[in-house]
C-alpha atoms as a PDB file:
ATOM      1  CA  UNK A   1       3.834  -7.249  -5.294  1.00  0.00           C
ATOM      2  CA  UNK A   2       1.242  -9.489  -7.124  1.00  0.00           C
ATOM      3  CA  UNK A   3      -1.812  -8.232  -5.374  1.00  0.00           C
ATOM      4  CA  UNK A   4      -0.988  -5.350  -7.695  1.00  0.00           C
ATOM      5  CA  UNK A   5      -0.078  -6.875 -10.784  1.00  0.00           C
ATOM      6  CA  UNK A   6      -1.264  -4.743 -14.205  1.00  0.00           C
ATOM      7  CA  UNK A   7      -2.928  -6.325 -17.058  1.00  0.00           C
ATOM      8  CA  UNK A   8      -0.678  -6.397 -20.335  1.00  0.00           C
ATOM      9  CA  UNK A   9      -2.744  -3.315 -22.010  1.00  0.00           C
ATOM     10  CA  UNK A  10      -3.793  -1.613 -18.599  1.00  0.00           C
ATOM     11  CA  UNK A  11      -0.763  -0.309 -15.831  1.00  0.00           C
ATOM     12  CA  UNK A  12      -1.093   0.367 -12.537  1.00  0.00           C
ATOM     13  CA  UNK A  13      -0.896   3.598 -11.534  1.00  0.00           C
ATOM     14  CA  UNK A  14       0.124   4.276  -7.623  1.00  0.00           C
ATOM     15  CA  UNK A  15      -0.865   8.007  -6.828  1.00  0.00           C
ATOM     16  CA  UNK A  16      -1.776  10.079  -3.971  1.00  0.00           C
ATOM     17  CA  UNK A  17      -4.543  12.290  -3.588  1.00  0.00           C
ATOM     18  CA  UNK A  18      -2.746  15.262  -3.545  1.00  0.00           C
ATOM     19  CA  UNK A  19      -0.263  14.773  -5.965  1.00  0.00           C
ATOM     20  CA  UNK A  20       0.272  17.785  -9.403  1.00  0.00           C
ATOM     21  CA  UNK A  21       2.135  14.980 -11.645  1.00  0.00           C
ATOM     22  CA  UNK A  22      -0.210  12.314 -10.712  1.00  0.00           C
ATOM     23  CA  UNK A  23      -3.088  14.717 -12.112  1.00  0.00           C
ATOM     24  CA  UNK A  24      -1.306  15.182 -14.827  1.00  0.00           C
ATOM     25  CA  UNK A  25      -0.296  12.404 -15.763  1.00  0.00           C
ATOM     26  CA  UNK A  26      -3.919  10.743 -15.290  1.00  0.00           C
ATOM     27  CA  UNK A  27      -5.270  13.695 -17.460  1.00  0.00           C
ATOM     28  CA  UNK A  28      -2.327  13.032 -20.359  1.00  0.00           C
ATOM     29  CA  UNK A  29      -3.094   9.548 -20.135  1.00  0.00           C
ATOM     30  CA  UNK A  30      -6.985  10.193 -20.577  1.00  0.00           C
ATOM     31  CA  UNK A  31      -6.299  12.075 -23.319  1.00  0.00           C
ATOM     32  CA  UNK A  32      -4.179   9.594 -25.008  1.00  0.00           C
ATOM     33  CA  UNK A  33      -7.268   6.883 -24.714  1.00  0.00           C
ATOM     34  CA  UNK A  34      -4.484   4.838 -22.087  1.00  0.00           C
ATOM     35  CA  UNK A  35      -6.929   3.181 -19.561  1.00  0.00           C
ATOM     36  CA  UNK A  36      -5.042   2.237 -16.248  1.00  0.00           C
ATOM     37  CA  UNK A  37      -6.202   0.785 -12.695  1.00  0.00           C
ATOM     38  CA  UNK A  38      -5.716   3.790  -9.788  1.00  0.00           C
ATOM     39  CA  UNK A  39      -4.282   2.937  -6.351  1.00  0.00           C
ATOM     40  CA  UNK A  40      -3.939   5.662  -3.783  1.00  0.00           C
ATOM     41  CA  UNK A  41      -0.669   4.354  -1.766  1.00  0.00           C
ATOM     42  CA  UNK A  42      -2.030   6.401   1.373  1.00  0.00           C
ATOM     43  CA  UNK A  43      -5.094   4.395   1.535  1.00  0.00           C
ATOM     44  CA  UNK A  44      -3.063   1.359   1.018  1.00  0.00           C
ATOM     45  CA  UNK A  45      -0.211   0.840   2.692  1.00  0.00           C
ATOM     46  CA  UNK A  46       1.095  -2.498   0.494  1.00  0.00           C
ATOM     47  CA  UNK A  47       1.055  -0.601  -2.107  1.00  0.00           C
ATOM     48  CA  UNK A  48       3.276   2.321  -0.774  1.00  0.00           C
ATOM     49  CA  UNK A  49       5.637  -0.753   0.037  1.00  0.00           C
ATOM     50  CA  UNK A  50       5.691  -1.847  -4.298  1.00  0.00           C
ATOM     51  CA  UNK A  51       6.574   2.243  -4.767  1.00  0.00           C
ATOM     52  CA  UNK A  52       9.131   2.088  -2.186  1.00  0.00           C
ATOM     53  CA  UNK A  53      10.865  -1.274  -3.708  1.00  0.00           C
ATOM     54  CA  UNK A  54      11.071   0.498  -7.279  1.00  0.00           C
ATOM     55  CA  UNK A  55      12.294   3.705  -5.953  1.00  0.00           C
ATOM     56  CA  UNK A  56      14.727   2.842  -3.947  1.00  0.00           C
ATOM     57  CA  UNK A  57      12.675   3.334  -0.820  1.00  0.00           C
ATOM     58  CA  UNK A  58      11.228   6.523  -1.847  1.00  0.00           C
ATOM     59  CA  UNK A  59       7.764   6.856  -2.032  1.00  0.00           C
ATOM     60  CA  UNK A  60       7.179   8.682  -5.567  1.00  0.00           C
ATOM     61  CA  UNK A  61       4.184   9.017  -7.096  1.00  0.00           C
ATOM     62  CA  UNK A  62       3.229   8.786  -9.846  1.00  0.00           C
ATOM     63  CA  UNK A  63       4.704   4.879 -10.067  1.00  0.00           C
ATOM     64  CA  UNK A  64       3.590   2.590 -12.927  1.00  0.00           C
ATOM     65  CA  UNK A  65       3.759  -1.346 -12.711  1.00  0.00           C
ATOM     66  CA  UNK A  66       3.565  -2.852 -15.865  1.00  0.00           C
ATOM     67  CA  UNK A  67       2.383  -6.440 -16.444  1.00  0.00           C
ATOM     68  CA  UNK A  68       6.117  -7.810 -17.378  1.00  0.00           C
ATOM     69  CA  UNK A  69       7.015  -6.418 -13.610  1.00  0.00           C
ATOM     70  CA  UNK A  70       8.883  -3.299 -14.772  1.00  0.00           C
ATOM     71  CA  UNK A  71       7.862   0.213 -13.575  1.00  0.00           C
ATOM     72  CA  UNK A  72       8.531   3.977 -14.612  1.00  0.00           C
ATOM     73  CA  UNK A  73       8.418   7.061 -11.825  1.00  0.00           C
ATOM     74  CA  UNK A  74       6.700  10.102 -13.274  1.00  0.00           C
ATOM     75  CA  UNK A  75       6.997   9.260 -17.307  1.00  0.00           C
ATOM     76  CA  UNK A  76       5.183  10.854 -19.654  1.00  0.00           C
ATOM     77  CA  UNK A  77       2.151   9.598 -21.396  1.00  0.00           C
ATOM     78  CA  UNK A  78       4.195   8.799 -24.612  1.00  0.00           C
ATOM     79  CA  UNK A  79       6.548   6.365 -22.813  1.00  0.00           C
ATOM     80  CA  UNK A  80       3.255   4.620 -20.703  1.00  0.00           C
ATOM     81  CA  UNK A  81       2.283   4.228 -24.453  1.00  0.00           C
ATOM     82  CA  UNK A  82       5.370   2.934 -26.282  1.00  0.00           C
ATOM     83  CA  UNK A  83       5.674   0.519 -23.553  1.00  0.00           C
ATOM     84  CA  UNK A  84       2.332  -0.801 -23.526  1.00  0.00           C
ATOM     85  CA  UNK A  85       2.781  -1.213 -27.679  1.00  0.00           C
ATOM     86  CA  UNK A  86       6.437  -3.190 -26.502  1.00  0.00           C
ATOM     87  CA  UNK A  87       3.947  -5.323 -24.128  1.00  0.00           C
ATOM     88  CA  UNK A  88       1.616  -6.743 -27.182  1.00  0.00           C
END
């Protein structure tokens, strides 16, 4: 799980290419002026193994790793936000 470890104001974001909330989400986000780092959990298979270990072994998408090691399946950009503000 360190390989994808997020940066306190930046989470990672584990999507698919196909996925309606991940678009979403990454267009909410945008909007907000929330940068985070993208990986595509079909492309990398580590990664769909940190997605399956915070959903209990589901792989849902979108999953955000934040840099104190929590994550949050499909939240909206408000709560990315007021945890990021609870990170600084």
């Amino acid at each position: 799980m360190t390989a994808y470890q997020a940066e306190p104001d930046r989470p990672t974001m584990f999507t698919t290419t196909w996925c309606g909330y991940c678009a979403r989400l990454k267009g909410q986000l945008q909007r907000a002026g929330i940068a985070w780092t993208e990986v595509d959990i079909e492309a990398h298979p580590d990664a769909a193994e940190v997605v399956a270990s915070v959903n209990r072994g589901n792989l849902t998408v979108p999953t955000l790793l934040f840099s104190d090691g929590s994550a949050m399946t499909n939240p909206s950009a408000s709560q990315v936000g007021l945890k990021l503000a609870e990170l600084h």
